[in-house]
Protein backbone atom coordinates (compact mmCIF):
# COMPACT_ATOMS: atom_id res chain seq x y z
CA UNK A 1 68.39 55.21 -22.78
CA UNK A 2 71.27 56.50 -20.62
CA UNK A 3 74.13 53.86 -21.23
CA UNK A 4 76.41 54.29 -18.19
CA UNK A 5 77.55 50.63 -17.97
CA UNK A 6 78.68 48.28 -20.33
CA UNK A 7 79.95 44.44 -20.53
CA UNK A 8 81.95 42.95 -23.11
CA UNK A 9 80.91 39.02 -24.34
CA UNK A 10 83.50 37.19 -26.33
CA UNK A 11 82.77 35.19 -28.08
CA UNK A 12 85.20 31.90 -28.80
CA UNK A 13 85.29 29.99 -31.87
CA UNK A 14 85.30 26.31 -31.21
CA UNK A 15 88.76 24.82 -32.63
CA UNK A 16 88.10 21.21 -32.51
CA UNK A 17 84.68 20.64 -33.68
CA UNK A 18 84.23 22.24 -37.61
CA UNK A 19 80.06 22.41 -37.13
CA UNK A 20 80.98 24.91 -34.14
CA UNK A 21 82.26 28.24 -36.23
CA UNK A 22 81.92 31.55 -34.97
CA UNK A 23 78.49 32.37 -36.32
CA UNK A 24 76.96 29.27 -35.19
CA UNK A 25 77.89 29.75 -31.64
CA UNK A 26 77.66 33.80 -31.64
CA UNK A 27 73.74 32.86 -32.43
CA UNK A 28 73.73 30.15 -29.72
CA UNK A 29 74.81 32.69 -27.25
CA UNK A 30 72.64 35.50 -28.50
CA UNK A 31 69.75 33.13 -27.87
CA UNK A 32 70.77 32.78 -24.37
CA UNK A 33 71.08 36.74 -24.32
CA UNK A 34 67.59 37.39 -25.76
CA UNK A 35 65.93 35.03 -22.58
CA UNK A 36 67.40 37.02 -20.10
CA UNK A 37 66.88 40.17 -21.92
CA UNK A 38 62.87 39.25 -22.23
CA UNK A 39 62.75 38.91 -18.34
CA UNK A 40 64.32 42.81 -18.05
CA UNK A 41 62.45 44.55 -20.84
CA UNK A 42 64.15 48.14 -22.11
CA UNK A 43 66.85 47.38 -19.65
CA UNK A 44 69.64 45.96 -21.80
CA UNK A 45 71.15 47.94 -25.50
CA UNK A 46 73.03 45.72 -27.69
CA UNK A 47 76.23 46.35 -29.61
CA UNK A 48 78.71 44.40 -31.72
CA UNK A 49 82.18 44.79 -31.89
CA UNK A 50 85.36 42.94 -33.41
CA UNK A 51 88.01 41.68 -31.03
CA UNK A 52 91.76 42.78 -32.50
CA UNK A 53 92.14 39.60 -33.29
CA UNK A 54 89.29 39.29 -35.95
CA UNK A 55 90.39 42.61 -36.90
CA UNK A 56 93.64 41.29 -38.21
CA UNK A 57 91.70 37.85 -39.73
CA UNK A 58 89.53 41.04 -41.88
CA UNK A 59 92.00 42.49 -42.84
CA UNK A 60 94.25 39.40 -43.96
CA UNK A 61 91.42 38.21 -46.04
CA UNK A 62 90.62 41.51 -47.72
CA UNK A 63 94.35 41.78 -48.47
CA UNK A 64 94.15 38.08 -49.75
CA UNK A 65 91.28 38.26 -51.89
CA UNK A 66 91.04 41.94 -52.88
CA UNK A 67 87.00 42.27 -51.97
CA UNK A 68 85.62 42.78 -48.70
CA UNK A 69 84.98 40.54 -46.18
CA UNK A 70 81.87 39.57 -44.90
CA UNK A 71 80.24 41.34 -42.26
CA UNK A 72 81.18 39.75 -38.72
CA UNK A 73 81.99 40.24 -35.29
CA UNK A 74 82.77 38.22 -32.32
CA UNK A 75 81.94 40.78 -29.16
CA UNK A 76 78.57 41.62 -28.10
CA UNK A 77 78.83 44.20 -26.29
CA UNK A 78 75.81 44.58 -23.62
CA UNK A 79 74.75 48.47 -21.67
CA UNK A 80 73.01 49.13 -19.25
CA UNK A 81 71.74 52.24 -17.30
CA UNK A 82 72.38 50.83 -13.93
CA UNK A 83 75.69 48.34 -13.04
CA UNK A 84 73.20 46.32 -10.77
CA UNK A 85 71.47 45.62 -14.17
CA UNK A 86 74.39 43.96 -15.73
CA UNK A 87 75.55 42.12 -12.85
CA UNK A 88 72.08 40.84 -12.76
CA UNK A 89 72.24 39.74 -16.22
CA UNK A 90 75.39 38.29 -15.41
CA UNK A 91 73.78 35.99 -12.84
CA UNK A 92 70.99 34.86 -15.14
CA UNK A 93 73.83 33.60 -17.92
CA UNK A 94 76.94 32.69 -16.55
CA UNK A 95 75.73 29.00 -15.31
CA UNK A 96 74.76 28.00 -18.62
CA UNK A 97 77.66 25.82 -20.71
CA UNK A 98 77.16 27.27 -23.84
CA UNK A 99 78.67 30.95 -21.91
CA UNK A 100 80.80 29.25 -19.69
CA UNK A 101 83.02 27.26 -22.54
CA UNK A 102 82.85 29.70 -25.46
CA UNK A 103 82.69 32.90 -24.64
CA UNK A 104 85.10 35.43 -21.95
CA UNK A 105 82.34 36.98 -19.98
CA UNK A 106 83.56 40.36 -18.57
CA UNK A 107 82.40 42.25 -15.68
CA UNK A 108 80.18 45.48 -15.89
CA UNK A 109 82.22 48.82 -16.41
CA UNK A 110 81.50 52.59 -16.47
CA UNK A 111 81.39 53.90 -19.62
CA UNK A 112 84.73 56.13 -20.50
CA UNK A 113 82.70 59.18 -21.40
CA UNK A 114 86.02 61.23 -22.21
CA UNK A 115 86.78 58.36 -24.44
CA UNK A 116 83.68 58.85 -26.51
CA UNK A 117 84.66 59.48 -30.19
CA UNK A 118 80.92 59.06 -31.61
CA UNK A 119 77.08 57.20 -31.56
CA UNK A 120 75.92 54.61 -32.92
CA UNK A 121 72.17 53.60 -33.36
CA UNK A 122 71.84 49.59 -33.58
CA UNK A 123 68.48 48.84 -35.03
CA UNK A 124 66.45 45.88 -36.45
CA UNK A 125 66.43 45.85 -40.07
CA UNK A 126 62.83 43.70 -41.33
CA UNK A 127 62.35 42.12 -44.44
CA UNK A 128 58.62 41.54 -45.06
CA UNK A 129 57.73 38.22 -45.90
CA UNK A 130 56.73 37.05 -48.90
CA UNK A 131 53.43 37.22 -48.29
CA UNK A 132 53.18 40.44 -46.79
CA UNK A 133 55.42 42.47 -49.89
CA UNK A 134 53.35 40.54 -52.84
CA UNK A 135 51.70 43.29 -54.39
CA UNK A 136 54.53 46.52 -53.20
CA UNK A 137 57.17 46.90 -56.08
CA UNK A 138 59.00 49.11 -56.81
CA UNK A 139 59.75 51.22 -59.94
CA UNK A 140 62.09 48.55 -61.61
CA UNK A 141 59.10 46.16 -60.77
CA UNK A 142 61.58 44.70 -57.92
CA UNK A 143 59.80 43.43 -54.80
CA UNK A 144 60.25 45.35 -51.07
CA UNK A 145 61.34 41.73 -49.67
CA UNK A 146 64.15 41.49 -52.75
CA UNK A 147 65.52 44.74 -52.37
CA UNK A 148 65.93 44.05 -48.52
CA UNK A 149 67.59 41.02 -48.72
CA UNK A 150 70.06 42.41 -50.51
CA UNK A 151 70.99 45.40 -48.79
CA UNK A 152 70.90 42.82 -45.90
CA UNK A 153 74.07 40.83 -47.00
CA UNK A 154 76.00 43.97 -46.19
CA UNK A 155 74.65 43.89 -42.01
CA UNK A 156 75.57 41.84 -39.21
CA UNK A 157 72.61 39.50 -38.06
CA UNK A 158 71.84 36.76 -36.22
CA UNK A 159 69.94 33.61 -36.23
CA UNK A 160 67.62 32.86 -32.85
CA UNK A 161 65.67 30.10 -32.20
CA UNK A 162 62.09 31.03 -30.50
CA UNK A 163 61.66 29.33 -27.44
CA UNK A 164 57.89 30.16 -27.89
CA UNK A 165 57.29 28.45 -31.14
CA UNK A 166 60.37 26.85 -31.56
CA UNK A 167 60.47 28.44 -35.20
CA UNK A 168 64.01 30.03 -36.88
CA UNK A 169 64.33 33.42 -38.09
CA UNK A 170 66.50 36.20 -38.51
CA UNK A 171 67.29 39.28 -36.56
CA UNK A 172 69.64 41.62 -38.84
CA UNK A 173 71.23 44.56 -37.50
CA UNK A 174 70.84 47.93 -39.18
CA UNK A 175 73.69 50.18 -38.09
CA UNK A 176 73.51 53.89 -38.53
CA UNK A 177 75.63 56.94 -37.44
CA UNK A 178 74.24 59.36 -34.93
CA UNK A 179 74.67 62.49 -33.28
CA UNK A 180 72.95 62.14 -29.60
CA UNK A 181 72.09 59.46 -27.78
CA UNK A 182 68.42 59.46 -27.77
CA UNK A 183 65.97 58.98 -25.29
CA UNK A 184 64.27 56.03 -26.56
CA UNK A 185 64.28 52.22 -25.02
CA UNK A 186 65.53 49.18 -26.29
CA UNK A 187 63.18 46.24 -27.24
CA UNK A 188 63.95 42.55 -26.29
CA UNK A 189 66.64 42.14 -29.06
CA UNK A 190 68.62 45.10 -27.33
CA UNK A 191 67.90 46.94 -30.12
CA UNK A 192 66.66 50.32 -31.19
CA UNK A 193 63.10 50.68 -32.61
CA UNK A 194 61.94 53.30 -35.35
CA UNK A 195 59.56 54.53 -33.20
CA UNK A 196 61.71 54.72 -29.93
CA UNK A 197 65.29 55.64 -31.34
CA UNK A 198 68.46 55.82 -29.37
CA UNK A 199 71.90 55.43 -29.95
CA UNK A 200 75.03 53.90 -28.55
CA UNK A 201 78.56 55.64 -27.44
CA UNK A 202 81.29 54.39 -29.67
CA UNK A 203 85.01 54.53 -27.89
């Protein structure tokens, strides 16, 4: 995928209602994201990013506590190959309530290619269910789905709502270093598959 545009989504944390925190509406909005990314297959790459301001909140807490912080982030950062493709996406979200009153919605922008320090490949990380992993164990006798879930606490992820089945699950976000771009396309999460890899520019 050739990422020449890109628009930032910032996402706000409610502070009057406790039951709206930042990962309860950063799913909410990713939900609206996924819709209009379903209607545009491979046209959309998703990133995630932490504002400055989160930054700091990281960092206090580390400091605080002395042991990492949980993953988190509060910008989703959405490219494109074309800026006619984000200001369509644009269209498609910014009339619904849950973007206009907690999230800054930005405006499509050229990537800053001399800017570019590095890639980064954002890909769906699966955990089988249980079903699925019953009999596959590893060495130590531990179950595929175990091991996963584990490694998982360290990744960003959301949590989406079908609007098919109206079922809950999980997308978590495998990120990994790379050295090119890649050629491959991204599927309806915005994310990179195994067998159609391509990475993002970080700057």
């Amino acid at each position: 995928m050739d990422a020449n545009y890109y628009l930032d989504i910032r996402v706000l944390e409610s502070s009057d209602d406790t039951d709206l925190k930042l990962g309860h509406i950063r799913n909410q909005i990713y939900t609206v994201l996924h819709g209009a990314f379903r209607k545009l297959p491979a046209h959309y790459a998703l990133a995630v990013e932490m504002s400055d301001k989160l930054k700091n909140k990281q960092e206090y807490f580390e400091k605080k506590h002395d042991r990492p912080a949980k993953p988190n982030f509060d910008i989703l950062r959405v490219f494109a190959e074309k800026q006619d493709d984000l200001d369509q996406l644009i269209e498609a979200i910014k009339g619904h309530w849950k973007i206009r009153d907690y999230t800054v919605l930005g405006t499509a922008i050229a990537v800053p290619t001399a800017k570019i320090s590095g890639w980064k490949s954002y890909r769906r990380f699966r955990i089988p269910t249980k079903n699925a992993e019953r009999t596959q164990l590893s060495e130590k006798k531990e179950p595929l789905r175990d091991r996963r879930l584990k490694t998982a606490k360290d990744m960003p992820y959301f949590k989406v709502l079908s609007q098919s089945t109206g079922q809950g699950f999980t997308v978590t976000i495998d990120i990994q270093e790379s050295e090119h771009a890649g050629q491959g396309l991204p599927d309806s999460y915005g994310l990179a598959r195994q067998e159609s890899p391509f990475a993002l520019p970080v700057f």
